[in-house]
Structure formats: structure tokens, C-alpha cells
Protein backbone atom coordinates (compact mmCIF):
# COMPACT_ATOMS: atom_id res chain seq x y z
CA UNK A 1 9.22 -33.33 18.20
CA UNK A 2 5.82 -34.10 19.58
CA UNK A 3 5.99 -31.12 21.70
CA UNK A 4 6.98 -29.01 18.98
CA UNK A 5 3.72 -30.30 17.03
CA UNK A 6 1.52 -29.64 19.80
CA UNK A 7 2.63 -25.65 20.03
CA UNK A 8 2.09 -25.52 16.03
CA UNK A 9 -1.42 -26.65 16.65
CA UNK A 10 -2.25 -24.74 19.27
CA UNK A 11 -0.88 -21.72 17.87
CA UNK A 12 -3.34 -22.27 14.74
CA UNK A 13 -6.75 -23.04 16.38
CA UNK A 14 -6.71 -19.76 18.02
CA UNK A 15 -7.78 -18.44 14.32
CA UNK A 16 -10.91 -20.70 14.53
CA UNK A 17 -11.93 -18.85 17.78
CA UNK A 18 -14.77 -16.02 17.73
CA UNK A 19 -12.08 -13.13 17.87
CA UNK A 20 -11.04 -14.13 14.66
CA UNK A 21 -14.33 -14.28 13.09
CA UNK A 22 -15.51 -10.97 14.75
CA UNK A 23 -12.01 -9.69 13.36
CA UNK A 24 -12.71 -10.84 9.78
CA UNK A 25 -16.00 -9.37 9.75
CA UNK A 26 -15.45 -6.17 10.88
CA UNK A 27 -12.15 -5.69 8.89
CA UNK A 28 -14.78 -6.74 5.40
CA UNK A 29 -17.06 -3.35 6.97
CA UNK A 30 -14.10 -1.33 6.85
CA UNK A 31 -13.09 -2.04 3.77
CA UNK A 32 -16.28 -2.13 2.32
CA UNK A 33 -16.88 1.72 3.37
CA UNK A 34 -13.27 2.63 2.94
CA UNK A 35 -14.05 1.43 -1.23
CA UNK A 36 -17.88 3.36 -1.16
CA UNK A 37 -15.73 6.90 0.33
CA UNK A 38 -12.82 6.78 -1.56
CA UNK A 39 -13.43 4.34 -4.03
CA UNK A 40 -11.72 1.46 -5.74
CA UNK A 41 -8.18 2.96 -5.80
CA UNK A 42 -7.52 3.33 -1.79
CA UNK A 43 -4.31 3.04 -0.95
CA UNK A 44 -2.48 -0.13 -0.62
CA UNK A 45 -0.09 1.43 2.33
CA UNK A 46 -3.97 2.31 3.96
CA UNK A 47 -5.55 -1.00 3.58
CA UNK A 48 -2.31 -2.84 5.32
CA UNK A 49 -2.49 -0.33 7.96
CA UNK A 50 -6.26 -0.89 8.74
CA UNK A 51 -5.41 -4.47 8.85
CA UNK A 52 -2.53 -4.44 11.10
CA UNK A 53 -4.33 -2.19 13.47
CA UNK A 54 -7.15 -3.85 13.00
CA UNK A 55 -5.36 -7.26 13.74
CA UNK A 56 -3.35 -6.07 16.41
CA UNK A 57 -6.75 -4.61 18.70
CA UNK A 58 -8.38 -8.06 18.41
CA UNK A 59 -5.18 -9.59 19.44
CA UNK A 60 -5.53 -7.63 22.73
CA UNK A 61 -9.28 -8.09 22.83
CA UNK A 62 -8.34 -12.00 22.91
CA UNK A 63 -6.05 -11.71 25.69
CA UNK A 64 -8.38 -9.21 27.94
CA UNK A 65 -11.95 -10.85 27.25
CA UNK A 66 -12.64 -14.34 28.07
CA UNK A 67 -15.99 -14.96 25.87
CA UNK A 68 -13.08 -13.79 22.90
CA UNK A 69 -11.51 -16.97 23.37
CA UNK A 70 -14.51 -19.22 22.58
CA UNK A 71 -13.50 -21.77 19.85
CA UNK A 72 -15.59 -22.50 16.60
CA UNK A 73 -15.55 -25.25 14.49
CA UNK A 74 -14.43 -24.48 10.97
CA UNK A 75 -17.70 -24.94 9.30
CA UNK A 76 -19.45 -22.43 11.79
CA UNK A 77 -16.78 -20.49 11.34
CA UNK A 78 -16.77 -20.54 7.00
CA UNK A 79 -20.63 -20.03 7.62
CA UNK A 80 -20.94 -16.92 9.85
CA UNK A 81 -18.30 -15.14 7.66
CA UNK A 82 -20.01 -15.99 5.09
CA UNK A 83 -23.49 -15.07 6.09
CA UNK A 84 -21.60 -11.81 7.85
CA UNK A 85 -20.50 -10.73 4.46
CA UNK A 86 -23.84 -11.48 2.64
CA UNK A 87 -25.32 -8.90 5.35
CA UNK A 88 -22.82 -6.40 5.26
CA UNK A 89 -22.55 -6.20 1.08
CA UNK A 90 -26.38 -6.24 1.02
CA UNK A 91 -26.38 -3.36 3.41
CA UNK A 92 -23.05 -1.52 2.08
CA UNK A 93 -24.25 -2.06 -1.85
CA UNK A 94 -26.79 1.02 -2.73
């Protein structure tokens, strides 16, 4: 039971590590320029594509670079996503 507690948790603070946030960030730019070329009604099919591709290449990047795997605390993790996405909409919004 205890060990099986210890594998959940590990399993979920590799999503507070800087792959993640890089991830998240760069997945928001994509979308962002997918919904200024095509516009609001992109396909659904396309955006869950982007993401699984998306999600799948940091996956690898985590398990081939080492400074990938650096772990964040949740609140700098909530901030630079949120200051990320401040940048990128103020540069993305004409």
C-alpha cells in the first residue's frame, strides 16, 4: 500500500518539472498562431494532434536531457506559465 502511494506520487511531480512548463508554454504558442492563421474554428481532430505530438516530444526530451528533469515548485511553476502566456498573447495579439 505504501509502496503503491509512493509510485502515484512520483508519477505526478514529474508534471511540476521544467519539461512540463516548457511543454505548456510552447503548446499556448502553437495554438495561439494556429487560431491567428486559421482562425477560431481549427479543427478539434488538429488541436488533439498538436497536443499529443506535442506531449509525446517533451516526453522524450525528459528522458534524453538532464536539465529537463529539474523540478519546480508549484507556485514557480503557476507563475512562469502565467507570465509565459502574458508574453506570448501580448506578442501574438495585433
Amino acid at each position: 500500500m505504501q509502496q503503491e502511494k509512493q509510485q502515484r506520487k512520483s508519477d505526478f511531480t514529474k508534471f511540476k518539472e521544467l519539461w512540463f512548463l516548457l511543454f505548456m508554454l510552447l503548446f499556448t504558442l502553437f495554438h495561439n498562431t494556429m487560431v491567428i492563421l486559421i482562425g477560431e474554428g481549427w479543427s478539434f481532430i488538429g488541436y488533439s494532434i498538436l497536443f499529443l505530438v506535442m506531449y509525446a516530444l517533451f516526453r522524450w526530451l525528459r528522458k534524453v536531457v538532464d536539465f529537463m528533469r529539474k523540478p519546480l515548485s508549484w507556485g514557480s511553476l503557476i507563475g512562469f506559465y502565467i507570465a509565459g502566456v502574458f508574453v506570448l498573447g501580448a506578442l501574438l495579439i495585433p
